[in-house]
N, C-alpha and C. Protein backbone atom coordinates (compact mmCIF):
# COMPACT_ATOMS: atom_id res chain seq x y z
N UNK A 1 126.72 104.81 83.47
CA UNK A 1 125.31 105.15 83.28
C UNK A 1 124.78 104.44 82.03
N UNK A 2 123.95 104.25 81.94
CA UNK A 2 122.87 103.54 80.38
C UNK A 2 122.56 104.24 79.79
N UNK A 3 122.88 104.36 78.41
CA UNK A 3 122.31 104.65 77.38
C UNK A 3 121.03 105.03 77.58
N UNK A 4 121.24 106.69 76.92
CA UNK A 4 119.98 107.61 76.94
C UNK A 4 118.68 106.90 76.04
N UNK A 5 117.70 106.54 76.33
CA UNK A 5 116.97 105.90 75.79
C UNK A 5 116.25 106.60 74.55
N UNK A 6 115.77 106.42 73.63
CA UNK A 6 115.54 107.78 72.81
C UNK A 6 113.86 107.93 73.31
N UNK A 7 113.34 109.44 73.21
CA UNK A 7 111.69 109.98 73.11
C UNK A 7 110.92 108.91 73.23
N UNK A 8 110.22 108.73 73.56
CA UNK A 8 108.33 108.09 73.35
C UNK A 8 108.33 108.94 71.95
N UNK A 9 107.40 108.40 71.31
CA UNK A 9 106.61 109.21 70.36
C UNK A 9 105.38 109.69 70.75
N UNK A 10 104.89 111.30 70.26
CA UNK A 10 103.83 111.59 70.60
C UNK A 10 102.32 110.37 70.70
N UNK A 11 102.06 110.17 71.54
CA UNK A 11 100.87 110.08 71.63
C UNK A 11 99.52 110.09 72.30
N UNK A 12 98.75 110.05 72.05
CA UNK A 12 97.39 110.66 72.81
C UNK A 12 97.04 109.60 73.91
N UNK A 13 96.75 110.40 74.86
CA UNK A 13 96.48 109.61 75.80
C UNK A 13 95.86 108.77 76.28
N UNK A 14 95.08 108.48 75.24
CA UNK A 14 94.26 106.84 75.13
C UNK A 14 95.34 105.97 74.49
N UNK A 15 95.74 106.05 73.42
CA UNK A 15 97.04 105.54 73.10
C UNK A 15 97.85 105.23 74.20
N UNK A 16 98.60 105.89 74.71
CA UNK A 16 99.46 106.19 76.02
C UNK A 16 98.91 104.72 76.95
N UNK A 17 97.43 104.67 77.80
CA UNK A 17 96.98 103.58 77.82
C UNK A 17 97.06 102.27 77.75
N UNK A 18 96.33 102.82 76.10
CA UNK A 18 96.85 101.03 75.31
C UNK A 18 97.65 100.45 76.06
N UNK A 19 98.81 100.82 75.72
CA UNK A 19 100.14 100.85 75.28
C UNK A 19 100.19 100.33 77.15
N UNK A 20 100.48 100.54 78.23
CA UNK A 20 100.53 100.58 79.22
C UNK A 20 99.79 99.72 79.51
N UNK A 21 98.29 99.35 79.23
CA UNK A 21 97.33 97.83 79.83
C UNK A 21 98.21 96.96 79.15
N UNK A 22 98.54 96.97 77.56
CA UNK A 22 99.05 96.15 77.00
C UNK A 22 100.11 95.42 77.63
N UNK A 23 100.85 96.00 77.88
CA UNK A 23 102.95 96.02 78.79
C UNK A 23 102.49 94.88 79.67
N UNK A 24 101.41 95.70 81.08
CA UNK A 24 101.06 95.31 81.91
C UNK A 24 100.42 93.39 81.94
N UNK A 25 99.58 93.51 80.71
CA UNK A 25 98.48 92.17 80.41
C UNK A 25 99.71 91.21 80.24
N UNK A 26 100.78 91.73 79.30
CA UNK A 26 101.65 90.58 78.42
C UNK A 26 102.93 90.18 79.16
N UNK A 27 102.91 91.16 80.51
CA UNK A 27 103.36 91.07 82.13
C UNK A 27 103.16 89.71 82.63
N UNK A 28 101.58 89.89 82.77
CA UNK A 28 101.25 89.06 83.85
C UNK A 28 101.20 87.78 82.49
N UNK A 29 100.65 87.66 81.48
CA UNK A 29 100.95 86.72 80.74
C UNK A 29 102.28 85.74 80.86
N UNK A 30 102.86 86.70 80.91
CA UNK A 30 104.45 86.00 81.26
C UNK A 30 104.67 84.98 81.86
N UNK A 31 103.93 85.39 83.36
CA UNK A 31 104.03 84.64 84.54
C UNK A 31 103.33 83.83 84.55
N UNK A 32 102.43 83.63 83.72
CA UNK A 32 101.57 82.31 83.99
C UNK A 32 101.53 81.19 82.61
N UNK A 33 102.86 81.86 81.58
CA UNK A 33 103.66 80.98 80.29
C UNK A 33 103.73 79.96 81.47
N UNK A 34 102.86 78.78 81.04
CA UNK A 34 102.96 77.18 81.16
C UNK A 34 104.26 76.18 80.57
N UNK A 35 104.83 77.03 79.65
CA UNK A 35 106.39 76.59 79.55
C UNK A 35 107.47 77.14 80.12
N UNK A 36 107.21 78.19 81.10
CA UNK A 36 108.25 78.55 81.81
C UNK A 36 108.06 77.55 83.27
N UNK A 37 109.23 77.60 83.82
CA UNK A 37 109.42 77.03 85.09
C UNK A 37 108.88 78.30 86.76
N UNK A 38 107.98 77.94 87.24
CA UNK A 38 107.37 78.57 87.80
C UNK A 38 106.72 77.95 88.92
N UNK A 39 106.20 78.52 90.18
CA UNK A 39 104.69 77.73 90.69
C UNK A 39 103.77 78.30 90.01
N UNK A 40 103.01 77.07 90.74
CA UNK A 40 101.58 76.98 90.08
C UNK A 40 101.27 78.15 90.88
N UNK A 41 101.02 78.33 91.96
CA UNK A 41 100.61 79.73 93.00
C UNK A 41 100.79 80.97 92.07
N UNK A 42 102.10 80.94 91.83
CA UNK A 42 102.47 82.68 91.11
C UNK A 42 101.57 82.32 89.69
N UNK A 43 101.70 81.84 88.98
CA UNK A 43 100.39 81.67 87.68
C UNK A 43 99.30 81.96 87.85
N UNK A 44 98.40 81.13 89.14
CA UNK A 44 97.50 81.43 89.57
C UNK A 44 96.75 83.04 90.13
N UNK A 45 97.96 83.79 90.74
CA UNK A 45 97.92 85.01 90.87
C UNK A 45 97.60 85.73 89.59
N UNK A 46 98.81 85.56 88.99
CA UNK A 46 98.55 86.45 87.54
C UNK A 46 98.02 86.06 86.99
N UNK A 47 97.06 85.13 86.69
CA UNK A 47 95.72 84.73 86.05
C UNK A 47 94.62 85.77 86.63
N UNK A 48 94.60 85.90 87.59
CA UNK A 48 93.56 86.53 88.26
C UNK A 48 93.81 87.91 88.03
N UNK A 49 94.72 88.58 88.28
CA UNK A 49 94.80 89.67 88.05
C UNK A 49 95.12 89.96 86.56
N UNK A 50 95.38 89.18 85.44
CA UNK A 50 94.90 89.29 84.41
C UNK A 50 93.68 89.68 83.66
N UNK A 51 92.90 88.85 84.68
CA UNK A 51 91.43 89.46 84.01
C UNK A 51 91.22 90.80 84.21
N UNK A 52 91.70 91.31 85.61
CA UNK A 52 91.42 92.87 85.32
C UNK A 52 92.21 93.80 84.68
N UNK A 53 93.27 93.34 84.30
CA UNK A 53 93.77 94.18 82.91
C UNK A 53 93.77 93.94 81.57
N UNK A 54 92.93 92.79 81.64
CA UNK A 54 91.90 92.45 80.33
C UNK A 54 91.01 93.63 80.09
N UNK A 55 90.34 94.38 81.44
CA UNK A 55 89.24 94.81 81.06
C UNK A 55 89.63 96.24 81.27
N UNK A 56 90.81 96.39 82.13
CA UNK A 56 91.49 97.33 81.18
C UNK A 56 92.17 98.02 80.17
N UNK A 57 92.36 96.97 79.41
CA UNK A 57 93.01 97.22 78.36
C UNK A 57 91.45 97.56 77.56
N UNK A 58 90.77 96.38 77.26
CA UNK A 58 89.37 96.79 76.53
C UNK A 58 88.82 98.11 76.83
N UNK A 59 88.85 99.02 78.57
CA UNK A 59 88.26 99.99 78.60
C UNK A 59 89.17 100.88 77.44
N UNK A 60 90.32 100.89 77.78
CA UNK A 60 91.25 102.06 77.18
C UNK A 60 91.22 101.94 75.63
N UNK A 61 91.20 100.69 75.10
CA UNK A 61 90.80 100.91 73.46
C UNK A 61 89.57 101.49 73.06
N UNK A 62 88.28 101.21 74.25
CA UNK A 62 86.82 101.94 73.72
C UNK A 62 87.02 103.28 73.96
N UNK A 63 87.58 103.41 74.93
CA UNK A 63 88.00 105.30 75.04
C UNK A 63 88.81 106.01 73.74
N UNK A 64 89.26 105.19 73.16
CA UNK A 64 90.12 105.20 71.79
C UNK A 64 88.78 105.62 70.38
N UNK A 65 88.28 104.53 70.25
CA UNK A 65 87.32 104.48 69.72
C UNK A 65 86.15 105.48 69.54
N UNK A 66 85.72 105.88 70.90
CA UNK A 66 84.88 106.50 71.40
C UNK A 66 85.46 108.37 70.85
N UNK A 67 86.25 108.13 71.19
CA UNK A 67 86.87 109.42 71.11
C UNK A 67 87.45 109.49 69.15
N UNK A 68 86.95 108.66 68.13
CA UNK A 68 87.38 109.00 67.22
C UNK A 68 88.86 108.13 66.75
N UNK A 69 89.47 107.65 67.14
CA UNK A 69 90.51 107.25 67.12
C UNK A 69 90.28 106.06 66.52
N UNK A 70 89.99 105.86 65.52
CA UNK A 70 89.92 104.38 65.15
C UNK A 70 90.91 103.38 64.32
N UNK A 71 92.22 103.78 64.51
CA UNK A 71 92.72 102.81 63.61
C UNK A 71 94.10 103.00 64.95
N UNK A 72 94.97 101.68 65.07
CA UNK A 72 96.39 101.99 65.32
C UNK A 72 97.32 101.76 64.73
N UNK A 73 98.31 102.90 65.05
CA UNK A 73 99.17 103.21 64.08
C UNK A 73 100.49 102.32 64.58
N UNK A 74 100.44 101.31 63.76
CA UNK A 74 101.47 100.08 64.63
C UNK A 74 103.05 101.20 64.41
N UNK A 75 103.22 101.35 63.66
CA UNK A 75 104.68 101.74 63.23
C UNK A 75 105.03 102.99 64.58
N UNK A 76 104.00 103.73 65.29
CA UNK A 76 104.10 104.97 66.12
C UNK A 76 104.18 103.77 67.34
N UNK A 77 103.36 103.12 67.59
CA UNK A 77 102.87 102.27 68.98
C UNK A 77 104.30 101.14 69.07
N UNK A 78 104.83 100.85 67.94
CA UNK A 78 105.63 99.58 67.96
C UNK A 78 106.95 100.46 69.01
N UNK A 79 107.09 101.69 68.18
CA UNK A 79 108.41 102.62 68.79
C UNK A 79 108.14 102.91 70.12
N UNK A 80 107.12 103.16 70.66
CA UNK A 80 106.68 103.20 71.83
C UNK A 80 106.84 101.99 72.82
N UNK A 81 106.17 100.86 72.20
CA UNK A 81 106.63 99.29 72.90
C UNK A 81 107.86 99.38 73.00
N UNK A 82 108.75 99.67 71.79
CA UNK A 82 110.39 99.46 72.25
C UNK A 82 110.84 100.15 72.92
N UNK A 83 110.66 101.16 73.17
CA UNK A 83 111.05 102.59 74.12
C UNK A 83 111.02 101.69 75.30
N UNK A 84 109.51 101.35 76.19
CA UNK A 84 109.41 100.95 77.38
C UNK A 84 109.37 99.33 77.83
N UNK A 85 110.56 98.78 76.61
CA UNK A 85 111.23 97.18 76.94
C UNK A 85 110.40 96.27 76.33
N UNK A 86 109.32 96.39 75.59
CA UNK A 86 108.17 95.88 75.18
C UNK A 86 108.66 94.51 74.18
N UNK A 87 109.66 94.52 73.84
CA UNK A 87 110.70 93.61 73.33
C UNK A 87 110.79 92.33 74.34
N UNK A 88 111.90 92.75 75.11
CA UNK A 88 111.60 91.85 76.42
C UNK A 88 110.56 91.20 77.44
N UNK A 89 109.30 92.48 77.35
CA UNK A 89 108.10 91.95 78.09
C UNK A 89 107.65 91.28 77.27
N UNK A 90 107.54 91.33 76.45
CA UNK A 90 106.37 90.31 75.59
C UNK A 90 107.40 89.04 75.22
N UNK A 91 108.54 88.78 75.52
CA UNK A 91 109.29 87.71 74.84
C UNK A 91 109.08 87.38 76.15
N UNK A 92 108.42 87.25 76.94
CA UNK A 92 108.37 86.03 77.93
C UNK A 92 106.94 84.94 77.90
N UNK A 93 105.96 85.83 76.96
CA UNK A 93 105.13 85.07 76.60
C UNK A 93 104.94 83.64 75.58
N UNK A 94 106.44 83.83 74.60
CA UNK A 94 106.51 82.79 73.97
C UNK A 94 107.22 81.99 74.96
N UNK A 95 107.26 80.63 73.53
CA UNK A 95 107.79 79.62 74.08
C UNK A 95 109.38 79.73 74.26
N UNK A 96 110.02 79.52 75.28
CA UNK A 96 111.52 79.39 75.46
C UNK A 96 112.28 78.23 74.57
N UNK A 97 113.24 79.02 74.29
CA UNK A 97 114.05 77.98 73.44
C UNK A 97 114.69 76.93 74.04
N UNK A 98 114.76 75.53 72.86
CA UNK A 98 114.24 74.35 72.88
C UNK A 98 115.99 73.71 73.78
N UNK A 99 115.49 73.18 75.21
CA UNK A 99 116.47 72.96 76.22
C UNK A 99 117.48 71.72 76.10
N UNK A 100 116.82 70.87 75.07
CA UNK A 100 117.29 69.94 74.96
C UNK A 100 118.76 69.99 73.78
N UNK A 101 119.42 69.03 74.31
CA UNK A 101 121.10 69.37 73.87
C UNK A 101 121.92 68.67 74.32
């Protein structure tokens, strides 16, 4: 079995959100990294459906906002990214290390 993963940290459910458009955006970002080896088709997809978790992510920060919440608390949100692989999702957005050798 795998290692018990530790808690989420509390947070509010606009937070919660964020945190979730974010995963999702830096997802599809992934797939359409122009230095990864890919089709053009699958890029093209997640380009498109990028934009609408562009504008979800923007809704869920104004609900943040809206509701008082105005600052994020990277050090609570970062533990949260690592909790749900946020390490790995977002390391597909950079550039891959250098192939030549």
């Amino acid at each position: 079995m795998p290692p018990d993963l530790p808690p989420l940290p509390a947070l509010t459910r606009a937070e919660g959100e964020v945190i979730d458009r974010y995963l999702e955006a830096a997802d599809l970002l992934g797939r359409v990294n122009p230095a990864r080896h890919g089709e053009t088709y699958r890029g093209l997809r997640a380009a498109q459906a990028l934009v609408r978790k562009a504008v979800e992510l923007r809704d869920a920060l104004e609900v943040m906002h809206r509701r008082g919440e105005t600052e994020l608390h990277g050090g609570t949100l970062a533990r949260a990214l690592r909790v749900l692989d946020g390490e790995r999702r977002t390391a597909r957005v950079t550039l891959p290390p250098d192939a030549v050798g």
